[in-house]
C-alpha atoms as a PDB file:
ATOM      1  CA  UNK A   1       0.000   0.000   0.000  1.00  0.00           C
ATOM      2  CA  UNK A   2       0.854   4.044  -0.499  1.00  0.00           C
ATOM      3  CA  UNK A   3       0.026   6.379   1.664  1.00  0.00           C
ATOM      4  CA  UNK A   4      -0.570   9.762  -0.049  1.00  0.00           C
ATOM      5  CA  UNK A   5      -1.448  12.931   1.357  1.00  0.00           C
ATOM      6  CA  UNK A   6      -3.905  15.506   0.565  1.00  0.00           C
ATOM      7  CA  UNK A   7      -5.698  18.687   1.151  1.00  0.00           C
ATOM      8  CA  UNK A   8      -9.464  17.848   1.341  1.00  0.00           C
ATOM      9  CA  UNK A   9     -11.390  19.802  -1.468  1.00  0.00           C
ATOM     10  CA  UNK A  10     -14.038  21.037   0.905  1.00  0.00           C
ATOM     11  CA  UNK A  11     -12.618  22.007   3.694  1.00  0.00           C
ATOM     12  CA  UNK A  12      -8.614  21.738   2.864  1.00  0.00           C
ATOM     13  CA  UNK A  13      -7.435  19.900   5.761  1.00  0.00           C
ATOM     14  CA  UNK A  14      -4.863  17.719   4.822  1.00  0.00           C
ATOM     15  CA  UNK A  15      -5.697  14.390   5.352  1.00  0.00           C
ATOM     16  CA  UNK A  16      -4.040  10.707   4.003  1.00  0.00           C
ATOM     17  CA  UNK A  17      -5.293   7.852   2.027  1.00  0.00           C
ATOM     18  CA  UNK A  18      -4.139   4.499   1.328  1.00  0.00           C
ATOM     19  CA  UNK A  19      -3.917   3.488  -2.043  1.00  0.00           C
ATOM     20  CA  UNK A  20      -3.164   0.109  -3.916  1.00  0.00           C
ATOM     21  CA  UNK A  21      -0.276   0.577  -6.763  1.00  0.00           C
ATOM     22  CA  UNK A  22      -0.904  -3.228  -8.198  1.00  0.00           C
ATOM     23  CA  UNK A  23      -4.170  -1.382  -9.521  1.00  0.00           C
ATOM     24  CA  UNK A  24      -2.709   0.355 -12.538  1.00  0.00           C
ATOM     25  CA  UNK A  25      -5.860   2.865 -13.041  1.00  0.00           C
ATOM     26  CA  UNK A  26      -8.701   4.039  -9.875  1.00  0.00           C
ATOM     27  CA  UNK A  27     -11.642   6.096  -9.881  1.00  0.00           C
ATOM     28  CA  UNK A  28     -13.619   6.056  -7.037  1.00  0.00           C
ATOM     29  CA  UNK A  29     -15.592   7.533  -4.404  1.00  0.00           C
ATOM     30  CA  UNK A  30     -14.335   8.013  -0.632  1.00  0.00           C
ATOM     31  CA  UNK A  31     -15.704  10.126   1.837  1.00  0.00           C
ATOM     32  CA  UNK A  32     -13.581  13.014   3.753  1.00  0.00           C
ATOM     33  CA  UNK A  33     -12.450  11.691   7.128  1.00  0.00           C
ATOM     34  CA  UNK A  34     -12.779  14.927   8.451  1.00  0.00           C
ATOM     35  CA  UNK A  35     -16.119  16.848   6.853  1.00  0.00           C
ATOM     36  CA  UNK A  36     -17.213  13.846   5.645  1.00  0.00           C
ATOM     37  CA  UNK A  37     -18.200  14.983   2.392  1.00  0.00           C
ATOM     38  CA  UNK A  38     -17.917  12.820  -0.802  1.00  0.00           C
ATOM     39  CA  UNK A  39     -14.804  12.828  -2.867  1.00  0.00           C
ATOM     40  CA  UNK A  40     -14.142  11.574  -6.152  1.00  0.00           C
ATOM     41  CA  UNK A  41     -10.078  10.194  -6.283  1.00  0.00           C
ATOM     42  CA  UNK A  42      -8.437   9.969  -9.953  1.00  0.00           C
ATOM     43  CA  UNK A  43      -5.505   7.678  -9.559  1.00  0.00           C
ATOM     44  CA  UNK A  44      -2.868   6.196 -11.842  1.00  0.00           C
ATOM     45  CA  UNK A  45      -0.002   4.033 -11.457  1.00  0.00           C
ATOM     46  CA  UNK A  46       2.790   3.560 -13.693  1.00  0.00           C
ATOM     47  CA  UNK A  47       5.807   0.562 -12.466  1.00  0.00           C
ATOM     48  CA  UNK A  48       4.079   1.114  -9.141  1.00  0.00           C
ATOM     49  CA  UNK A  49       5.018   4.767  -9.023  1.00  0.00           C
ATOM     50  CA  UNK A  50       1.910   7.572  -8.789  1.00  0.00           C
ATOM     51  CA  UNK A  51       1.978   9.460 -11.877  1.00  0.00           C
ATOM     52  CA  UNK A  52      -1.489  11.198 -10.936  1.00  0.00           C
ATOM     53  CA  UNK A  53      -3.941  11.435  -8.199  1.00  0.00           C
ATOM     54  CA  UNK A  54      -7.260  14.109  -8.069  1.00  0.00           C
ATOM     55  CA  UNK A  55      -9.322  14.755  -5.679  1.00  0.00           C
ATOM     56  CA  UNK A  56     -12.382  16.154  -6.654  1.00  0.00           C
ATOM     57  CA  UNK A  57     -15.186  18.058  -5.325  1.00  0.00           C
ATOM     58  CA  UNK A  58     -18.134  16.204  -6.441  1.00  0.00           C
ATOM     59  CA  UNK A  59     -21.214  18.042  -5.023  1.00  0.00           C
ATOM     60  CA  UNK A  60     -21.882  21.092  -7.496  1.00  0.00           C
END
């Protein structure tokens, strides 16, 4: 596992998230462990290195 930090899109705390390099391409949907608002995570692995990671504000 990765751990990868962040600043929360809602309310920009900077928070961490575990993520699985032997997946070579994520989207999904986690909530904020501190507002615990919905965000939408991007992710993409290349030879188990991050190449990109989004976090996304989902509620328009």
């Amino acid at each position: 596992m990765y751990e990868h930090f962040f600043q929360c899109p809602y309310c920009w705390e900077e928070i961490s998230i575990l993520l699985d390099p032997s997946v070579q391409e994520q989207t999904y949907i986690e909530d904020c462990e501190v507002c615990c608002r919905p965000i939408e995570f991007h992710v993409r692995f290349e030879d188990q290195e991050l190449i990109q990671f989004e976090a996304q504000n989902i509620e328009q």
